[in-house]
PDB file of N, CA and C in Angstrom:
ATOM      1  N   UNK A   1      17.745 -17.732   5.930  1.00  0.00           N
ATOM      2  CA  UNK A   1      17.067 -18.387   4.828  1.00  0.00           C
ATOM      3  C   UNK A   1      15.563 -18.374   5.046  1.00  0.00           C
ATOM      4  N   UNK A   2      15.217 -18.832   6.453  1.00  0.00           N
ATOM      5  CA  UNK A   2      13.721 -18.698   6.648  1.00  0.00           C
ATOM      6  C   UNK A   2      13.072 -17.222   6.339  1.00  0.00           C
ATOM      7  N   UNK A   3      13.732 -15.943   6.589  1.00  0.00           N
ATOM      8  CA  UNK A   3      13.532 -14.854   6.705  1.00  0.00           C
ATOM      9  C   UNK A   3      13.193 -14.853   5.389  1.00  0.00           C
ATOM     10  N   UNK A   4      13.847 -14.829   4.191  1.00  0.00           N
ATOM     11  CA  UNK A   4      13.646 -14.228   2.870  1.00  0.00           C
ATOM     12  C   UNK A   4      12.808 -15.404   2.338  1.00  0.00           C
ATOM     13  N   UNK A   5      12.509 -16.354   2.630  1.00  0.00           N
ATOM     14  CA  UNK A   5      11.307 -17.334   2.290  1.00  0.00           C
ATOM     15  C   UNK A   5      10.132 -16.868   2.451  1.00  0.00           C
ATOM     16  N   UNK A   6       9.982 -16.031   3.880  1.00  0.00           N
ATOM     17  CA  UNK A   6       8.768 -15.503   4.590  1.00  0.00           C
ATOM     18  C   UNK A   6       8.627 -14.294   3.449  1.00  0.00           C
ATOM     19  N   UNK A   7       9.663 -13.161   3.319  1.00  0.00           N
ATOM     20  CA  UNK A   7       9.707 -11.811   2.909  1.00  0.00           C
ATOM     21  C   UNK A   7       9.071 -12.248   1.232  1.00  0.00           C
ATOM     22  N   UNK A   8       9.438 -13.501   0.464  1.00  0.00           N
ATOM     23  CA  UNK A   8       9.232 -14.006  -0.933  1.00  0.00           C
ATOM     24  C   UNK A   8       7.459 -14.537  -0.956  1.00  0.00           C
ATOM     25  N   UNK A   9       7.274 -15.238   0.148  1.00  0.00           N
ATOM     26  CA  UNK A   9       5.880 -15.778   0.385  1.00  0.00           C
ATOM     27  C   UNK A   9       4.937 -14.390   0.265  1.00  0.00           C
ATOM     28  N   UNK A  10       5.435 -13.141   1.222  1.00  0.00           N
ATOM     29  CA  UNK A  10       4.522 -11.738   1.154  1.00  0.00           C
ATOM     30  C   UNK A  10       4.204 -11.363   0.188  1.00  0.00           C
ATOM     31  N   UNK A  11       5.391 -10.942  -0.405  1.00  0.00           N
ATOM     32  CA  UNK A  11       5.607 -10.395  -1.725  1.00  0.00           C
ATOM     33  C   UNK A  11       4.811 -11.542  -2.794  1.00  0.00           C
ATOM     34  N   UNK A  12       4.706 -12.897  -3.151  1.00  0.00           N
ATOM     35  CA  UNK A  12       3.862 -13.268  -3.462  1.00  0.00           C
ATOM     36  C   UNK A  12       2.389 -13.085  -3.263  1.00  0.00           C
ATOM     37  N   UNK A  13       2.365 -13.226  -2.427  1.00  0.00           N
ATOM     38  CA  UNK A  13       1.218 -13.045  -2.128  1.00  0.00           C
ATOM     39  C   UNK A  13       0.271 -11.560  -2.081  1.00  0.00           C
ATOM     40  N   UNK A  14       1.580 -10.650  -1.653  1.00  0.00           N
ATOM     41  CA  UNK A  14       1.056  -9.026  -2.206  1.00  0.00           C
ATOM     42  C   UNK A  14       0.453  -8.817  -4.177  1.00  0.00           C
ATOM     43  N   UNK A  15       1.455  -9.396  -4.489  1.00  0.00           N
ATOM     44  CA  UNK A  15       0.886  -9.645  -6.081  1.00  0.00           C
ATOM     45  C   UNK A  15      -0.041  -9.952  -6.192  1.00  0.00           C
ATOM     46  N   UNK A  16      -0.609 -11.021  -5.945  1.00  0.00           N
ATOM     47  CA  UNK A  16      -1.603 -11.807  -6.054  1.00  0.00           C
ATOM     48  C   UNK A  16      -2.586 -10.959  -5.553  1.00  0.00           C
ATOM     49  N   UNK A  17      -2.964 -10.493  -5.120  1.00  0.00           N
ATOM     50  CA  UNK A  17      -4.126  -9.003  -4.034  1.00  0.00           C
ATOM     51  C   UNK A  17      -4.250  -8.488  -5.424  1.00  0.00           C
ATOM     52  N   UNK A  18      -3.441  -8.333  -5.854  1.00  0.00           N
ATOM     53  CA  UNK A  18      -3.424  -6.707  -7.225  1.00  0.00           C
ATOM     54  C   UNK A  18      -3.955  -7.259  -8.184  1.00  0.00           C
ATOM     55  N   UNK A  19      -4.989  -6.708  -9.238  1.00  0.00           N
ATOM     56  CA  UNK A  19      -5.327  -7.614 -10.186  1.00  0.00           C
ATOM     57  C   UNK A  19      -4.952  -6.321 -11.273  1.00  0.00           C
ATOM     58  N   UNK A  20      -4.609  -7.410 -12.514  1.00  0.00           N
ATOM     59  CA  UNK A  20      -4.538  -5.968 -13.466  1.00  0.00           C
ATOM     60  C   UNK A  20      -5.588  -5.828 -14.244  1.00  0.00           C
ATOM     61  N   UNK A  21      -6.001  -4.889 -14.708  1.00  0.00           N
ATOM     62  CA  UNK A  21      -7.435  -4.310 -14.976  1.00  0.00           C
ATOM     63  C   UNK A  21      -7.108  -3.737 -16.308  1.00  0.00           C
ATOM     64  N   UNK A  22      -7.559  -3.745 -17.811  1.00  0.00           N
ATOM     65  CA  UNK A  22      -7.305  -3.644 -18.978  1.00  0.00           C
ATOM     66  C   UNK A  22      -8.908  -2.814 -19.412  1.00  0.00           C
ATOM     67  N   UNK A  23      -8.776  -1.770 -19.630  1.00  0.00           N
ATOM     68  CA  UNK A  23      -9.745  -1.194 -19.467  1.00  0.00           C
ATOM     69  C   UNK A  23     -10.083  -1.089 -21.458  1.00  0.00           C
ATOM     70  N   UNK A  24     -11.350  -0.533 -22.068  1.00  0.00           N
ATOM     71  CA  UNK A  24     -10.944  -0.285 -23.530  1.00  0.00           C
ATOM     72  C   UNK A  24     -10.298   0.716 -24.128  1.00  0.00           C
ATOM     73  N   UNK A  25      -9.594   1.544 -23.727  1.00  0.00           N
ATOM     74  CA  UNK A  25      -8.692   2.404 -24.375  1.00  0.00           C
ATOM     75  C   UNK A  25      -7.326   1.655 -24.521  1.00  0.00           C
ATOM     76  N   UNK A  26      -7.327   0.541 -23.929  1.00  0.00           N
ATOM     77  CA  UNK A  26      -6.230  -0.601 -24.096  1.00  0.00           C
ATOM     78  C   UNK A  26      -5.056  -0.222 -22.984  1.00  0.00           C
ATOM     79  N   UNK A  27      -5.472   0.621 -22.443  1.00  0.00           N
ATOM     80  CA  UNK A  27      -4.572   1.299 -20.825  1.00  0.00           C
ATOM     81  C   UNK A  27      -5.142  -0.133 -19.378  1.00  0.00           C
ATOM     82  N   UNK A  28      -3.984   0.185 -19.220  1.00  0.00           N
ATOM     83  CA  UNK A  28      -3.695  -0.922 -18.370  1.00  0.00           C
ATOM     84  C   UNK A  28      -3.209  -0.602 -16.863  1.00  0.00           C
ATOM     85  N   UNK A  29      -4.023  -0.703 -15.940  1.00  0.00           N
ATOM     86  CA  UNK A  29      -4.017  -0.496 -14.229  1.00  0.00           C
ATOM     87  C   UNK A  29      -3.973  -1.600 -13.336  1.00  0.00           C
ATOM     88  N   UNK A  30      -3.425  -0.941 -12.269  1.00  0.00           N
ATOM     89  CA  UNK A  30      -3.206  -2.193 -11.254  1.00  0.00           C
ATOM     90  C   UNK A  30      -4.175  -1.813 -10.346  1.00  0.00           C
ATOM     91  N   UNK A  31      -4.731  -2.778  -9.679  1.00  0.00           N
ATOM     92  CA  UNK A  31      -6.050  -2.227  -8.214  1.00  0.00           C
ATOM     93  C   UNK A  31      -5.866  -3.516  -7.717  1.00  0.00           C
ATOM     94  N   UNK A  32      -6.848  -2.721  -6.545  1.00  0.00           N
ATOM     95  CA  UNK A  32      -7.175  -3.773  -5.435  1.00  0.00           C
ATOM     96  C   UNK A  32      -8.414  -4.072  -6.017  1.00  0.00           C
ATOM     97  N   UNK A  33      -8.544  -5.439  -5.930  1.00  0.00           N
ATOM     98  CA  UNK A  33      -9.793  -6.208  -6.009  1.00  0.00           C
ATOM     99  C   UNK A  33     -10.484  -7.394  -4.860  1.00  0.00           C
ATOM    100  N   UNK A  34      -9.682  -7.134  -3.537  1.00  0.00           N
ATOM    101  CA  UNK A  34     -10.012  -7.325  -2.110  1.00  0.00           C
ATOM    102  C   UNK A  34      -8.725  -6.644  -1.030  1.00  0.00           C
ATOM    103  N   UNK A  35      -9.482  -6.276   0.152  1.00  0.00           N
ATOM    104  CA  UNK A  35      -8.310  -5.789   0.983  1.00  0.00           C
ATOM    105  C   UNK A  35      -8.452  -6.956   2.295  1.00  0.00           C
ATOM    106  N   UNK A  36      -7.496  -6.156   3.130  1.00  0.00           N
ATOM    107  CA  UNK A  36      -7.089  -7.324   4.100  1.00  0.00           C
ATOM    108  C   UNK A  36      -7.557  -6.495   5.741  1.00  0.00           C
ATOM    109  N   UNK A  37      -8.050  -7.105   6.451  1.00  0.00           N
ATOM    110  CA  UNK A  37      -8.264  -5.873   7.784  1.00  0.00           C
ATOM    111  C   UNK A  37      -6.834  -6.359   8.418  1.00  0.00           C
ATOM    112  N   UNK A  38      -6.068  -7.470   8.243  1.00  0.00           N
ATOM    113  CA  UNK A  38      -5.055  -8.045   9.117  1.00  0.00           C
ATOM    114  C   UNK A  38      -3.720  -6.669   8.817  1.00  0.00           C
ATOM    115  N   UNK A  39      -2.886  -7.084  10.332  1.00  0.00           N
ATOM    116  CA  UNK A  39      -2.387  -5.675  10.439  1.00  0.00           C
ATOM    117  C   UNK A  39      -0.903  -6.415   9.635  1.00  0.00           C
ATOM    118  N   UNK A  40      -0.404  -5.564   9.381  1.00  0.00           N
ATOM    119  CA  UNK A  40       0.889  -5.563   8.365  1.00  0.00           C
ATOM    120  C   UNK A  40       2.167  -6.191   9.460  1.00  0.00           C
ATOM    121  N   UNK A  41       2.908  -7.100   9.241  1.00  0.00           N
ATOM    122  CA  UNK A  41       4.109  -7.008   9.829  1.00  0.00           C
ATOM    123  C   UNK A  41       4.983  -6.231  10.338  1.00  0.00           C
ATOM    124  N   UNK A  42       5.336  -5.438  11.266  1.00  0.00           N
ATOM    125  CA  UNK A  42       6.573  -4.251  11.330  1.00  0.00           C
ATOM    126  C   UNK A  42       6.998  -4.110  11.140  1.00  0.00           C
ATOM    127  N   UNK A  43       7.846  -5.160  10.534  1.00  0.00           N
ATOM    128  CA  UNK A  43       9.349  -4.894  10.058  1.00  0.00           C
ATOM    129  C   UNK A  43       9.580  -4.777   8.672  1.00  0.00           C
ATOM    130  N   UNK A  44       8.138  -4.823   7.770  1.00  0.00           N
ATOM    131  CA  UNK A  44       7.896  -4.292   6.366  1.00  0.00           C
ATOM    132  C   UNK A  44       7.826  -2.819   6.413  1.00  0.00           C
ATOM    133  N   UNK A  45       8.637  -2.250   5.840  1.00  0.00           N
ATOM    134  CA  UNK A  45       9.189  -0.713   5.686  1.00  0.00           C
ATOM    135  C   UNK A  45       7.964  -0.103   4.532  1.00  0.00           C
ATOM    136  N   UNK A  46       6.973   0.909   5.262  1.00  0.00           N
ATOM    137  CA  UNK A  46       5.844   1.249   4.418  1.00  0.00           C
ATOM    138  C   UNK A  46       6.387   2.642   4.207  1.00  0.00           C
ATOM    139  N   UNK A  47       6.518   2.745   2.815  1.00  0.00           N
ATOM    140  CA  UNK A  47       7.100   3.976   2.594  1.00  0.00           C
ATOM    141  C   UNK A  47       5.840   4.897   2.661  1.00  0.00           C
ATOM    142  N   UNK A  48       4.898   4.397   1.408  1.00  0.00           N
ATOM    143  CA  UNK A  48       3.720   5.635   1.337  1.00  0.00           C
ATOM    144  C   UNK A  48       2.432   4.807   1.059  1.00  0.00           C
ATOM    145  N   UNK A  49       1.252   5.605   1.053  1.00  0.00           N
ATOM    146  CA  UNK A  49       0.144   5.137   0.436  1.00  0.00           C
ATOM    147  C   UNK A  49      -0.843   5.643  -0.140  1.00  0.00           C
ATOM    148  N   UNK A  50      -1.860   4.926  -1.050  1.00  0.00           N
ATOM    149  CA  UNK A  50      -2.574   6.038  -2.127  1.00  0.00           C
ATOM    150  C   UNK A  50      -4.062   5.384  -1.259  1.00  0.00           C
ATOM    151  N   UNK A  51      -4.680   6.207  -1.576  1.00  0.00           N
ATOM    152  CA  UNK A  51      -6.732   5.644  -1.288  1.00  0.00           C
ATOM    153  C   UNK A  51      -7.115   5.724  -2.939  1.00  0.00           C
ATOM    154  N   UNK A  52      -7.362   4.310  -3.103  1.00  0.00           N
ATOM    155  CA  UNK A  52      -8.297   3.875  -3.951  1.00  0.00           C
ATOM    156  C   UNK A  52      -9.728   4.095  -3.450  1.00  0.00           C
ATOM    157  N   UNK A  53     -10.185   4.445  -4.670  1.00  0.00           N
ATOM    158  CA  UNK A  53     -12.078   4.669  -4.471  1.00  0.00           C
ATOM    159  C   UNK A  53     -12.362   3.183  -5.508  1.00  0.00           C
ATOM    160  N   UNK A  54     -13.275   2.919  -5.179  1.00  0.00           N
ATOM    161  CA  UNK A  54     -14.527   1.695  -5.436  1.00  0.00           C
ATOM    162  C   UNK A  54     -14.703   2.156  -7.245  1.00  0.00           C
ATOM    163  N   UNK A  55     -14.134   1.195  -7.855  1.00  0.00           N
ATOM    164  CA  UNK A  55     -14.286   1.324  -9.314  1.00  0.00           C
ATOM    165  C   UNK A  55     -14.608  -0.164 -10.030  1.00  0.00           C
ATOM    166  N   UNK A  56     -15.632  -0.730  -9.788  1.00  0.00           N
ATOM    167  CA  UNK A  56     -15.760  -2.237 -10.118  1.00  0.00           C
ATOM    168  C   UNK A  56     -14.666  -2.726 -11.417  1.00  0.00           C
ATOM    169  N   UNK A  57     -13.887  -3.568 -11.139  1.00  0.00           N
ATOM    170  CA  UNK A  57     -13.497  -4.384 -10.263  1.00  0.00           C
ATOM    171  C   UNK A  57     -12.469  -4.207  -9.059  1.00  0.00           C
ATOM    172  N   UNK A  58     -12.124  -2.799  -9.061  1.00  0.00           N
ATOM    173  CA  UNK A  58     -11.825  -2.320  -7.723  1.00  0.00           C
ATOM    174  C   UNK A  58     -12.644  -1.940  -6.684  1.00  0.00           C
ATOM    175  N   UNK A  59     -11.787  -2.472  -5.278  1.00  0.00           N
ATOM    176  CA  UNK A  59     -12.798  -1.691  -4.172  1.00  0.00           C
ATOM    177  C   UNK A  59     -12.171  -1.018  -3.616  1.00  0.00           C
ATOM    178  N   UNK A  60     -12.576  -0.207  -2.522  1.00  0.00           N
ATOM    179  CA  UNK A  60     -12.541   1.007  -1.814  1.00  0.00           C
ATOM    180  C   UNK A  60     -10.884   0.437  -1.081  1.00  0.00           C
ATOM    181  N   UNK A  61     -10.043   1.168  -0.960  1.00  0.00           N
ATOM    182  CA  UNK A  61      -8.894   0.076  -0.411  1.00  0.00           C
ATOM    183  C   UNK A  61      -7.737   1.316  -0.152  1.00  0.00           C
ATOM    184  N   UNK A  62      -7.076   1.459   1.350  1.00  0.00           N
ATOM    185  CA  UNK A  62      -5.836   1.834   1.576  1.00  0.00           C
ATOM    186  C   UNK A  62      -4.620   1.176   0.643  1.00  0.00           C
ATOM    187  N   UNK A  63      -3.787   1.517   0.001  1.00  0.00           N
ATOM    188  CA  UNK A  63      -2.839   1.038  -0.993  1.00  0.00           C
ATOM    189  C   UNK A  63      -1.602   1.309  -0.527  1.00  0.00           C
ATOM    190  N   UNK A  64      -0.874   0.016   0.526  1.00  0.00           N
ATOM    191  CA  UNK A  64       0.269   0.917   0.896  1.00  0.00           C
ATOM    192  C   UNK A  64       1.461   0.287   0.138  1.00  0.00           C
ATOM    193  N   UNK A  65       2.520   0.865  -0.041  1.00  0.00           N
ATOM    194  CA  UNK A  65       3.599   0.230  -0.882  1.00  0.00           C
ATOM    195  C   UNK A  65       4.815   0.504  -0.095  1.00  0.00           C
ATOM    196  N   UNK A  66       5.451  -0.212  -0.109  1.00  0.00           N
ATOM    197  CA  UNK A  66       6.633  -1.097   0.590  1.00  0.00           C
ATOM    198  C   UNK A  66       7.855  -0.286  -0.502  1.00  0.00           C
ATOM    199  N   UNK A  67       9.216  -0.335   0.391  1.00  0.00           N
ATOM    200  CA  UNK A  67      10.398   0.813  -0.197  1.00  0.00           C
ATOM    201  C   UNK A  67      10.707  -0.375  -1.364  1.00  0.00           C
ATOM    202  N   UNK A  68      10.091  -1.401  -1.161  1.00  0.00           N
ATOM    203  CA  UNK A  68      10.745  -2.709  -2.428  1.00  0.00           C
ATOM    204  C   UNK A  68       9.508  -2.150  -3.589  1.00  0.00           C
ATOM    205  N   UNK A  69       8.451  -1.178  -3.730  1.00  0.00           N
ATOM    206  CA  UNK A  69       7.550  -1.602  -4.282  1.00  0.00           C
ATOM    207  C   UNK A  69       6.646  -2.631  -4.589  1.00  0.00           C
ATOM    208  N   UNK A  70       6.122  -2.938  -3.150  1.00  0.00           N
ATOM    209  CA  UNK A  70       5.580  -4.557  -3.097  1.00  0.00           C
ATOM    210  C   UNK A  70       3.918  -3.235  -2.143  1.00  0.00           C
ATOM    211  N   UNK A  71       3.103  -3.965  -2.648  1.00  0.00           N
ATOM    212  CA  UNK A  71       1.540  -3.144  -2.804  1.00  0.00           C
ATOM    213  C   UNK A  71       0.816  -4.089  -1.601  1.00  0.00           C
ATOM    214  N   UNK A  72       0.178  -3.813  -0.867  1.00  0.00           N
ATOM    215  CA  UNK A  72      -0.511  -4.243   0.273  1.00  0.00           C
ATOM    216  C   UNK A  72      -2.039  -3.360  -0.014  1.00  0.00           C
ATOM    217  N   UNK A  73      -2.919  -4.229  -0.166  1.00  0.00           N
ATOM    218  CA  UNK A  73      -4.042  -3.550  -0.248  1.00  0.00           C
ATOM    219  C   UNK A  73      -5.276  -3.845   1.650  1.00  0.00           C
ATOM    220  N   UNK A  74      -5.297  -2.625   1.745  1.00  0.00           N
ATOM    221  CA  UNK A  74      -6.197  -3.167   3.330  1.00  0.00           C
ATOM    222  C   UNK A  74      -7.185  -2.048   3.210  1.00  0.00           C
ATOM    223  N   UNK A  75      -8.133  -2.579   4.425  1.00  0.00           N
ATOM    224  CA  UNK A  75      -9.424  -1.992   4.231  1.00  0.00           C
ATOM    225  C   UNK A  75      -9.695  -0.847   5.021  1.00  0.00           C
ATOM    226  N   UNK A  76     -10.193   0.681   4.296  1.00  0.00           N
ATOM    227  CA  UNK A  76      -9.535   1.732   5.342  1.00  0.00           C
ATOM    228  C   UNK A  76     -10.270   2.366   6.614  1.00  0.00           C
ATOM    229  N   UNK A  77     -11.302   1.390   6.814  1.00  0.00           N
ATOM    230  CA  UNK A  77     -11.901   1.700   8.040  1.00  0.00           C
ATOM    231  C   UNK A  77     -11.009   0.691   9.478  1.00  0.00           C
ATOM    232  N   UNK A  78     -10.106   0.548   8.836  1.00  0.00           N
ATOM    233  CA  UNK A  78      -9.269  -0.651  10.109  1.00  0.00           C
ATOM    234  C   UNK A  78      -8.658   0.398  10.615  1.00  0.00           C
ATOM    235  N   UNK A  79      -8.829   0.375  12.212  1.00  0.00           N
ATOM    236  CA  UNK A  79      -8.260   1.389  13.040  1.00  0.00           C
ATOM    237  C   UNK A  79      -6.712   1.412  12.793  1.00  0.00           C
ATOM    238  N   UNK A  80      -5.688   0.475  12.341  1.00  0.00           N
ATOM    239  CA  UNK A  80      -4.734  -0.078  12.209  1.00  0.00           C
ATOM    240  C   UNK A  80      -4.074   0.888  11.055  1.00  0.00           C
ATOM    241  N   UNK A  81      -5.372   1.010  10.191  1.00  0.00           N
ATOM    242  CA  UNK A  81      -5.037   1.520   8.682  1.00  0.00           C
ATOM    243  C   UNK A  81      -4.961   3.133   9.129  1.00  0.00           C
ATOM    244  N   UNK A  82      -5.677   3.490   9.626  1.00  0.00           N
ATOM    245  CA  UNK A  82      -6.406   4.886   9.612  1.00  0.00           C
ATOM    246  C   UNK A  82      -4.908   5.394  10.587  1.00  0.00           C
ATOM    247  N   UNK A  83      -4.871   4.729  11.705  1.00  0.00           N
ATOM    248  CA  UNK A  83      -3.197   5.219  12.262  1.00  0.00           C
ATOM    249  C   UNK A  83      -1.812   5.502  11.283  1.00  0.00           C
ATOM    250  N   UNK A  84      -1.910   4.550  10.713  1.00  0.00           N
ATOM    251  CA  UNK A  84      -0.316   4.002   9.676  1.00  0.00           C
ATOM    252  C   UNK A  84      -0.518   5.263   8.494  1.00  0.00           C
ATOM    253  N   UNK A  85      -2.050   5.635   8.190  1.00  0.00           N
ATOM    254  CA  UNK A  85      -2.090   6.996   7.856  1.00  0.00           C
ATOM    255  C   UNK A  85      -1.545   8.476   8.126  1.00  0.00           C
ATOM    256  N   UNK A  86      -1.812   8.526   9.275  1.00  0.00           N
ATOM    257  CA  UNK A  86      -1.539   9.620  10.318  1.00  0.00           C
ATOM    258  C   UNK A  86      -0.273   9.610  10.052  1.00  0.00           C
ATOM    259  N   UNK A  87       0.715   8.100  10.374  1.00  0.00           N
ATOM    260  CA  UNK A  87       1.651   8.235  10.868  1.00  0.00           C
ATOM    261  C   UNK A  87       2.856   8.584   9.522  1.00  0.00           C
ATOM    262  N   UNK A  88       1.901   8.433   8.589  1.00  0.00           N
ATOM    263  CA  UNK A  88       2.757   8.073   7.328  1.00  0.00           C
ATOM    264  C   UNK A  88       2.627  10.043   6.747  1.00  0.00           C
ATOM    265  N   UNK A  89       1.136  10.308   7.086  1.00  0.00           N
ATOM    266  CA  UNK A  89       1.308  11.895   6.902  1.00  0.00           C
ATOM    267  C   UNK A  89       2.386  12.596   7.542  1.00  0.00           C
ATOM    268  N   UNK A  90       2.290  12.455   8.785  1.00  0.00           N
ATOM    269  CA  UNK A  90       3.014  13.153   9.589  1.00  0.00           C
ATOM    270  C   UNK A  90       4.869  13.481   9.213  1.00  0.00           C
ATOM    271  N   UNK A  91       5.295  12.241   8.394  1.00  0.00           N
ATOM    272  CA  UNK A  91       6.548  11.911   8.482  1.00  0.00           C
ATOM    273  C   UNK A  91       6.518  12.568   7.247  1.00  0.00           C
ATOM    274  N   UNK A  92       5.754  12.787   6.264  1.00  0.00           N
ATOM    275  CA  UNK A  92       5.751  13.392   4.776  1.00  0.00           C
ATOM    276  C   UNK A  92       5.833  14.673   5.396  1.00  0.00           C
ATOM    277  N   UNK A  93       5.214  15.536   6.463  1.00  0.00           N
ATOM    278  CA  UNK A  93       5.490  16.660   6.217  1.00  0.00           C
ATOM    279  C   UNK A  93       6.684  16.879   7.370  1.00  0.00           C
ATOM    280  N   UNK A  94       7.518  16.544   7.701  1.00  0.00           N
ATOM    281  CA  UNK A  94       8.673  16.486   8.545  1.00  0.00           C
ATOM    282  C   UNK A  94       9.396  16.679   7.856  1.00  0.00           C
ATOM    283  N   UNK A  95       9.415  15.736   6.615  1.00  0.00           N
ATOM    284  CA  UNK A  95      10.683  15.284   5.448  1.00  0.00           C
ATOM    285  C   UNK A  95      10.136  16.995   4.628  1.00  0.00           C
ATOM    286  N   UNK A  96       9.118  17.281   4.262  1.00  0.00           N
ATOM    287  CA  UNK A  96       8.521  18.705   3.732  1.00  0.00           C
ATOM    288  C   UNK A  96       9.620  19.934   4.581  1.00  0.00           C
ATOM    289  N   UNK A  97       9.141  19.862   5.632  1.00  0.00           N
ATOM    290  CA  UNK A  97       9.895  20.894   6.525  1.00  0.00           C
ATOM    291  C   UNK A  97      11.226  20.736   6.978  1.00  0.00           C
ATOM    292  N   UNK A  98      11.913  19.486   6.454  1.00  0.00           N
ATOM    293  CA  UNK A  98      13.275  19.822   6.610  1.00  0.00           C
ATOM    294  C   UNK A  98      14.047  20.161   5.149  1.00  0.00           C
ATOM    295  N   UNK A  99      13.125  19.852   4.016  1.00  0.00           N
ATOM    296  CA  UNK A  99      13.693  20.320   2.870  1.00  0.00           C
ATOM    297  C   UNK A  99      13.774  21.766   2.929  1.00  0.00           C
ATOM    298  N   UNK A 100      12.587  22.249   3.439  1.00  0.00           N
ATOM    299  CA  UNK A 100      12.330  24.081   3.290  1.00  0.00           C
ATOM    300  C   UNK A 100      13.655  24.664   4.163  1.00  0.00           C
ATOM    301  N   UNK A 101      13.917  23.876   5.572  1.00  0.00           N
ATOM    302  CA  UNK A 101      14.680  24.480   6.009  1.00  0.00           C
ATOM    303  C   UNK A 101      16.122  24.177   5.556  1.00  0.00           C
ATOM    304  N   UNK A 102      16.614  23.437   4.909  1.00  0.00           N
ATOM    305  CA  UNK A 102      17.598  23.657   3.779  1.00  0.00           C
ATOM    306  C   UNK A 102      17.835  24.303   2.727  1.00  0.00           C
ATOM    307  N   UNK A 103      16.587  24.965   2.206  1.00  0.00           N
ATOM    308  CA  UNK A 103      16.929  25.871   1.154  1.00  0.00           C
ATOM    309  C   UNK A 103      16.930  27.460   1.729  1.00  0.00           C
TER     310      UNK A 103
END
């Protein structure tokens, strides 16, 4: 019970990071509008992540998203960030090269 209280509190609180941004073509985006240097929990399953560039009222921000689709915005000069990068490339092209070698 404590566990999914904690996992509900994140996920709140990951929302809350994201602001939605209504631009005038009446199109509607999600961004970061602060990131976090604090390092992510482990046992949150980071599937992938996008780099946001600095678009007022967005800032410059690693965007990683969780296999639940739950958005973590952090800041990408954090040595923390810049690894979970690497590590997140690396595994994209593994999963790349075992598709090729199936076909």
């Amino acid at each position: 019970m404590y566990t999914i209280k904690v996992m509900l509190s994140v996920a709140l609180l990951a929302a809350c990071a994201i602001y939605v941004v209504s631009a005038d073509t009446g199109k509607s985006s999600a961004c970061c509008t602060r990131v976090s240097r604090r390092k992510l929990n482990p046992t949150i399953q980071i599937e992938r992540f996008y780099i946001q560039k600095a678009d007022p009222p967005c800032v410059e921000a690693v965007m990683f998203m969780t296999n639940t689709s739950v958005i973590f915005c952090s800041h990408p000069n954090t040595p923390w960030v810049k690894k979970k990068q690497v590590e997140l490339r690396k595994k994209e092209e593994e999963v790349k090269r075992t598709k090729q070698n199936v076909i």
